[in-house]
Protein backbone atom coordinates (compact mmCIF):
# COMPACT_ATOMS: atom_id res chain seq x y z
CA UNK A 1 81.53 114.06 90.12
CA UNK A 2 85.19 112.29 91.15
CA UNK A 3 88.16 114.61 91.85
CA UNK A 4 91.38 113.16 91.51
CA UNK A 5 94.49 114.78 93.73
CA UNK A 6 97.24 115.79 91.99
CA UNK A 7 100.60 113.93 93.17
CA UNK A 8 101.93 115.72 95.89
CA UNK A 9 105.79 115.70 95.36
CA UNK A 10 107.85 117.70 97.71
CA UNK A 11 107.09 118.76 101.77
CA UNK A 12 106.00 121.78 103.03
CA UNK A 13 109.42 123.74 104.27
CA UNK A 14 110.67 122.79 107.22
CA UNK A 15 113.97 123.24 109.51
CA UNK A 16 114.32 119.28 109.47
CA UNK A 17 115.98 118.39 112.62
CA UNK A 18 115.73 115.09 114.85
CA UNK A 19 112.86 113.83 116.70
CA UNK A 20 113.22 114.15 120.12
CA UNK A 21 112.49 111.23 122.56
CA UNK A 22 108.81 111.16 123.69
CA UNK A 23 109.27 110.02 127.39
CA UNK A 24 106.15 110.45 130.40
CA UNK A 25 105.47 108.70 133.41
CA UNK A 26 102.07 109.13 132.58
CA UNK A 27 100.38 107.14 129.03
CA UNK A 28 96.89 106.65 128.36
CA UNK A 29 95.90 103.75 125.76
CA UNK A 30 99.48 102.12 125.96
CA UNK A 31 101.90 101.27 128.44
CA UNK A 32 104.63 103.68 127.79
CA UNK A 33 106.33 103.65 124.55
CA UNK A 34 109.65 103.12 124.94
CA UNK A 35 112.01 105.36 121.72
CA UNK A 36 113.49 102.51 120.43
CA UNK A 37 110.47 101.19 119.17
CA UNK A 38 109.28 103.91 117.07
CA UNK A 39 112.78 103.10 114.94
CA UNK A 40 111.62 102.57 111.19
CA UNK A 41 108.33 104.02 111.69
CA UNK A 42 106.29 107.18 110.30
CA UNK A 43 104.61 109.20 113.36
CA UNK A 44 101.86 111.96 113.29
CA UNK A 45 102.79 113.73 116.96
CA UNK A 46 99.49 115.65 117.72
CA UNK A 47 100.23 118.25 120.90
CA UNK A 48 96.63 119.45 122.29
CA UNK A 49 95.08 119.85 125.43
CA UNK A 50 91.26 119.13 126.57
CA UNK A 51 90.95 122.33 127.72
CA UNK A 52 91.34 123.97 124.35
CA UNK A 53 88.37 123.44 122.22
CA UNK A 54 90.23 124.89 119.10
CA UNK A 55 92.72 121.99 119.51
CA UNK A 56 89.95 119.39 118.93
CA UNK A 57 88.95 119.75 115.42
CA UNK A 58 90.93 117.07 113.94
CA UNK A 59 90.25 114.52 116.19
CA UNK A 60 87.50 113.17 113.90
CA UNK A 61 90.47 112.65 111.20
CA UNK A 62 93.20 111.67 113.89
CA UNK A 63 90.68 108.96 114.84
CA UNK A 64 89.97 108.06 111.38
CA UNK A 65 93.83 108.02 110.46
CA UNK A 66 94.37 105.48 113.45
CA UNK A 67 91.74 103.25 111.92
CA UNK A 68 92.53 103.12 108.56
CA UNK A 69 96.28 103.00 108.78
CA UNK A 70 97.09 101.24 112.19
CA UNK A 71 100.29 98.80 111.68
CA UNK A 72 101.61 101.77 109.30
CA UNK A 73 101.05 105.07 110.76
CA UNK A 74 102.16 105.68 114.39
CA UNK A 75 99.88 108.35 116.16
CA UNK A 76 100.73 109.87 119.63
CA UNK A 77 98.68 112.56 121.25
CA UNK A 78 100.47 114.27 123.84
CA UNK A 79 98.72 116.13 126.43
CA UNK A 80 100.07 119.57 127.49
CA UNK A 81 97.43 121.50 129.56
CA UNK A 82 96.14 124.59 128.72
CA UNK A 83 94.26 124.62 132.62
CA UNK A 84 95.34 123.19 136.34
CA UNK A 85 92.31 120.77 136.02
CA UNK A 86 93.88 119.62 132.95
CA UNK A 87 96.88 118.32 134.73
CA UNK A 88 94.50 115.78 136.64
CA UNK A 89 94.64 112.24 135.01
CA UNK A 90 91.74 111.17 135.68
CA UNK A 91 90.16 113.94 134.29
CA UNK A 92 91.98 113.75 131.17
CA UNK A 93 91.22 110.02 131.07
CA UNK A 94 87.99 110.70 131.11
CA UNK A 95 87.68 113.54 128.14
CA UNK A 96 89.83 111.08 126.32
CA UNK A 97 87.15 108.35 126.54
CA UNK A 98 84.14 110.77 125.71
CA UNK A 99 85.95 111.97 122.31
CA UNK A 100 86.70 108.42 121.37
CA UNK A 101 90.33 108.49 121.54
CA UNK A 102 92.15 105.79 121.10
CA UNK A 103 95.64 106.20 120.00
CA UNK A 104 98.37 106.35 122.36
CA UNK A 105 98.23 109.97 124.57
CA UNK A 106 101.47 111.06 126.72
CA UNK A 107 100.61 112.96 129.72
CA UNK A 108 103.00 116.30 129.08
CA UNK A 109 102.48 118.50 132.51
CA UNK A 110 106.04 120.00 132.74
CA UNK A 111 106.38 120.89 128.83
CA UNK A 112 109.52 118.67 127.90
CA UNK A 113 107.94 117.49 125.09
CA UNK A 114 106.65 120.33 123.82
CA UNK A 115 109.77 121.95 123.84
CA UNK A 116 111.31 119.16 122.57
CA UNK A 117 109.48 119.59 119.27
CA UNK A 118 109.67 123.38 119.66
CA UNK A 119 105.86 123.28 119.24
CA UNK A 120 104.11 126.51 119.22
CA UNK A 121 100.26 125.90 119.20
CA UNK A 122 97.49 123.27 120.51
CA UNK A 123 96.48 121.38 117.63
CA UNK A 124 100.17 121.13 116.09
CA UNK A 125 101.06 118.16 114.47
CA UNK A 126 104.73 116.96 113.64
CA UNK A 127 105.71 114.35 111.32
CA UNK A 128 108.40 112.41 111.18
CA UNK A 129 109.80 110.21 109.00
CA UNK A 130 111.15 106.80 109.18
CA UNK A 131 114.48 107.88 110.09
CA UNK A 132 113.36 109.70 113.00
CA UNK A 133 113.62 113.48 111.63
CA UNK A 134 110.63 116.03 111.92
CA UNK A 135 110.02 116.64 108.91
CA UNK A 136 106.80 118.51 108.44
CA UNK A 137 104.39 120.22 110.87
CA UNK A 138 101.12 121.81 110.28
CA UNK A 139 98.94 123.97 112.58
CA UNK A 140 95.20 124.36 112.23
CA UNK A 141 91.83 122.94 111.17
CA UNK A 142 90.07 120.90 108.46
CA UNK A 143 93.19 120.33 105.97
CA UNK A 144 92.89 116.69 105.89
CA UNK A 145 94.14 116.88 102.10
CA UNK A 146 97.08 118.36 102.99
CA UNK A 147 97.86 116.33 106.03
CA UNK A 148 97.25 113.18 104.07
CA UNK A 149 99.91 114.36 101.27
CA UNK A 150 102.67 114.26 103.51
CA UNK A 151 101.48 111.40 105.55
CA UNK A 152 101.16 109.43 102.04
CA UNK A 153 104.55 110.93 101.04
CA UNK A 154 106.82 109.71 104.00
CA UNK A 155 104.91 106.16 103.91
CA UNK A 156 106.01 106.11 100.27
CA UNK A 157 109.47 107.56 101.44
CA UNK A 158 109.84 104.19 103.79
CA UNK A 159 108.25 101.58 101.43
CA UNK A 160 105.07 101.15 103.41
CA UNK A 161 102.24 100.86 100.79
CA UNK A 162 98.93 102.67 101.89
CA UNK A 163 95.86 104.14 100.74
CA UNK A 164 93.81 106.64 101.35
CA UNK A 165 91.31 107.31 98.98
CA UNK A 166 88.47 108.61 98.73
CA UNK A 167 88.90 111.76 99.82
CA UNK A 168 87.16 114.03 102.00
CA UNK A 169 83.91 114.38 100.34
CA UNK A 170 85.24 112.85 97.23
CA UNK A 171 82.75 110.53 95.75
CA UNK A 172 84.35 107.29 94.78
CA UNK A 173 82.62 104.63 91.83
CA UNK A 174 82.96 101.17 91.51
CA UNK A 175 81.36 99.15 88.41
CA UNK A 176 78.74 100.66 86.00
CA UNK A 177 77.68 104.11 86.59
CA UNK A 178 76.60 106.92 83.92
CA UNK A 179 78.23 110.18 85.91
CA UNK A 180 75.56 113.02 84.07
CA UNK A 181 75.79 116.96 85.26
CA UNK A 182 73.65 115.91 88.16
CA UNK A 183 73.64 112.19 88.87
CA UNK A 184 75.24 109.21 88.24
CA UNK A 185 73.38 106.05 87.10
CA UNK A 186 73.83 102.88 87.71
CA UNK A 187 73.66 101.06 84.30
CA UNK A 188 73.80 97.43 85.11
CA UNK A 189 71.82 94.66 87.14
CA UNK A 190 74.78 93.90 88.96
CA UNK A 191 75.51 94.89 92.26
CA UNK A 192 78.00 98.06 92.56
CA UNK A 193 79.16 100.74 94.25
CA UNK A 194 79.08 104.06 95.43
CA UNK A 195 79.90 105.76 98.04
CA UNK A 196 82.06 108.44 100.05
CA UNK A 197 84.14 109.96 102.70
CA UNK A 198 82.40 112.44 105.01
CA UNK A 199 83.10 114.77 108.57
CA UNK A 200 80.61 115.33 110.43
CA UNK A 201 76.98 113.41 112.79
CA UNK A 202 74.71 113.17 110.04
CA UNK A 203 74.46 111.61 106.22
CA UNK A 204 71.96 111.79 104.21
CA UNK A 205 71.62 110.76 99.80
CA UNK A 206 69.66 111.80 97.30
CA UNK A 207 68.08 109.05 95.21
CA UNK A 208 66.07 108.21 92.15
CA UNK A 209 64.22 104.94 91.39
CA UNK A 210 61.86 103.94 89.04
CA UNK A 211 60.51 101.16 91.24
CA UNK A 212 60.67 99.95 94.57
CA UNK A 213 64.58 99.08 95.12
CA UNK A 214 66.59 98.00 98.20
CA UNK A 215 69.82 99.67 98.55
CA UNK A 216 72.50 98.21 101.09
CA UNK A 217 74.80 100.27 103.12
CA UNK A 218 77.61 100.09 104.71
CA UNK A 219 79.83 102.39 107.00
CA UNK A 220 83.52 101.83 107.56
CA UNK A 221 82.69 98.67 105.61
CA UNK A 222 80.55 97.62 107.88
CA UNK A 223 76.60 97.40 108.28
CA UNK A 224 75.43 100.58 109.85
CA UNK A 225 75.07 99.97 113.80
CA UNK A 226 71.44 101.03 114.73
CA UNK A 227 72.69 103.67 117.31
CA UNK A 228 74.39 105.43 113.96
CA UNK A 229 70.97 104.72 111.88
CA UNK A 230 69.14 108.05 110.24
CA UNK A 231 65.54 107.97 110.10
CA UNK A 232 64.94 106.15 106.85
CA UNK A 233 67.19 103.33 107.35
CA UNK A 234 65.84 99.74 108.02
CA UNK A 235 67.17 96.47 108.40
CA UNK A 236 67.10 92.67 106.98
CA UNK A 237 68.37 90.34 109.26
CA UNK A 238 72.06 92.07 109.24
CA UNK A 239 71.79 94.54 106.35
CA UNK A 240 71.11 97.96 107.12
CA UNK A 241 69.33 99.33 103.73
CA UNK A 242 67.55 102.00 102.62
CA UNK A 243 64.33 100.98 100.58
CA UNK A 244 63.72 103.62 98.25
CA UNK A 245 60.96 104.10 95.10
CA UNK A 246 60.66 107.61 93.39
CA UNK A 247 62.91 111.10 93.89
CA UNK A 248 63.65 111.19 97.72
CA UNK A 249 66.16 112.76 100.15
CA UNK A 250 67.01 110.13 102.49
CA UNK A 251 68.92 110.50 106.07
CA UNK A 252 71.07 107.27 106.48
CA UNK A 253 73.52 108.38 109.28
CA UNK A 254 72.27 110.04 112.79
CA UNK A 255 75.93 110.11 115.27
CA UNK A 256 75.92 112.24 118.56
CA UNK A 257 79.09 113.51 117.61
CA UNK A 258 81.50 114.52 114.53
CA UNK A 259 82.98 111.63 113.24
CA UNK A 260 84.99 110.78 109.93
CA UNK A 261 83.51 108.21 107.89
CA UNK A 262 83.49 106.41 104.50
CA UNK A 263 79.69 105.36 103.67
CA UNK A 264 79.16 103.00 100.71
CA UNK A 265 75.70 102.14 99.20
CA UNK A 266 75.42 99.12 97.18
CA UNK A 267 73.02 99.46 94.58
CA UNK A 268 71.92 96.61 92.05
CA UNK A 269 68.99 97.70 89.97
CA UNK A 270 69.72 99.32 86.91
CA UNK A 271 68.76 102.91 86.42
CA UNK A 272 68.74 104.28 89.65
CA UNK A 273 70.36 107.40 90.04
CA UNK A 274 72.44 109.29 92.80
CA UNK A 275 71.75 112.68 93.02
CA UNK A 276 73.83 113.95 95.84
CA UNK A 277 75.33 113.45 99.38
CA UNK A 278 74.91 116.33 102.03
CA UNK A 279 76.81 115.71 105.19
């Protein structure tokens, strides 16, 4: 029930050439950034545009990225718009709000960045490494594996430990578990872990128990806000936890819109078994 990733050793091929300076008079999140200070560090240079839906399928994992790795990982979104009314600020300010955006976003109206990068789609990313050369890009939707390889790599490449595991819909064990064909047990009284990475507005885990047991969870290692709680979550005090006693098929997460998260349950009686996530 745990995949492991194989190393990932060399890039994808790539013309490697030098970044080129990411200047606007317009920046949402940040004052501007200024090139010198992006000297030394790994970038992820999204291009999309609000106007082009296809574009806006890995913002769930460009907003996860920016969580998990901020201080290490530099992300800037620059906006070049697919539309007239995407040219309008305030109107991209806005989108940029509702989708929860939060990394840095250079407004890109007249293209020079674009062509800077010689970027061909919405949705591209380029990444560059810590000597300021592009030196993958990717294009298209739901390869987080394959974007986190060469994100991982070029950290690695500048001495920057970082982590990333589990991964998407990896299931990831801490402590005493049995891992059978079709569960995995918890064998001990003490409290441990289980838990996983998941896309998407809803979570929901199948569960065993023998007797009535209380099972804390946590998302983004945190108790579960109760705008975020699924139907058979409750809460003690500040624990959001699910209270579970014979087979059942509980919905823990309930989110108004895709987001990528890492859920872990905290389970302490011995014998109860995991059956399954579904997302």
């Amino acid at each position: 029930m745990i995949m492991n990733r194989s190393p990932h050793l060399l890039m994808r091929p790539l013309d490697v050439f030098e970044a080129p300076k990411i200047e606007s008079d317009t920046w949402f999140n940040s004052r501007p950034i200024k090139p010198e200070e992006l000297k030394g560090k790994v970038c992820l240079v999204y291009f999309f545009s609000i106007g082009e839906p296809s574009a806006l399928t890995e913002v769930p994992h460009l907003r996860y990225l920016h969580r998990k790795l901020q201080g290490k990982l530099q992300i800037i979104g620059v906006h070049m718009p697919k539309y007239e009314r995407d040219e309008e600020k305030e109107f991209v300010q806005r989108a940029l709000k509702g989708l929860e955006i939060e990394f840095p976003v250079a407004l890109d109206n007249e293209m020079k960045i674009w062509n800077g990068f010689r970027n061909q789609f919405w949705g591209q990313m380029h990444f560059v490494d810590g000597e300021g050369k592009v030196r993958s890009t990717h294009a298209g939707d739901k390869a987080a594996e394959e974007i986190e390889k060469d994100i991982l790599f070029l950290l690695g490449q500048a001495d920057i430990e970082a982590d990333l595991r589990p991964g998407l819909g990896e299931m990831a064990l801490e402590g005493d578990w049995y891992v059978g064909e079709d569960s995995a047990e918890h064998t001990s009284e003490e409290e441990d872990a289980i838990g996983l990475r998941y896309e998407g507005r809803s979570l929901a885990i199948g569960v065993i128990a023998d007797k009535p047991v209380q099972i804390r969870v946590l998302l983004d290692g945190k108790p579960v806000p109760r705008s975020s709680a699924g139907d058979d979550l409750s809460y003690k005090g500040k624990q959001s936890v699910l209270e579970v006693v014979g087979e059942r098929h509980l919905h823990v997460v309930k989110e108004d819109m895709e987001r990528m998260r890492e859920a872990t349950f905290l389970v302490r009686a011995k014998g109860v078994k995991v059956t399954g996530f579904f997302a």
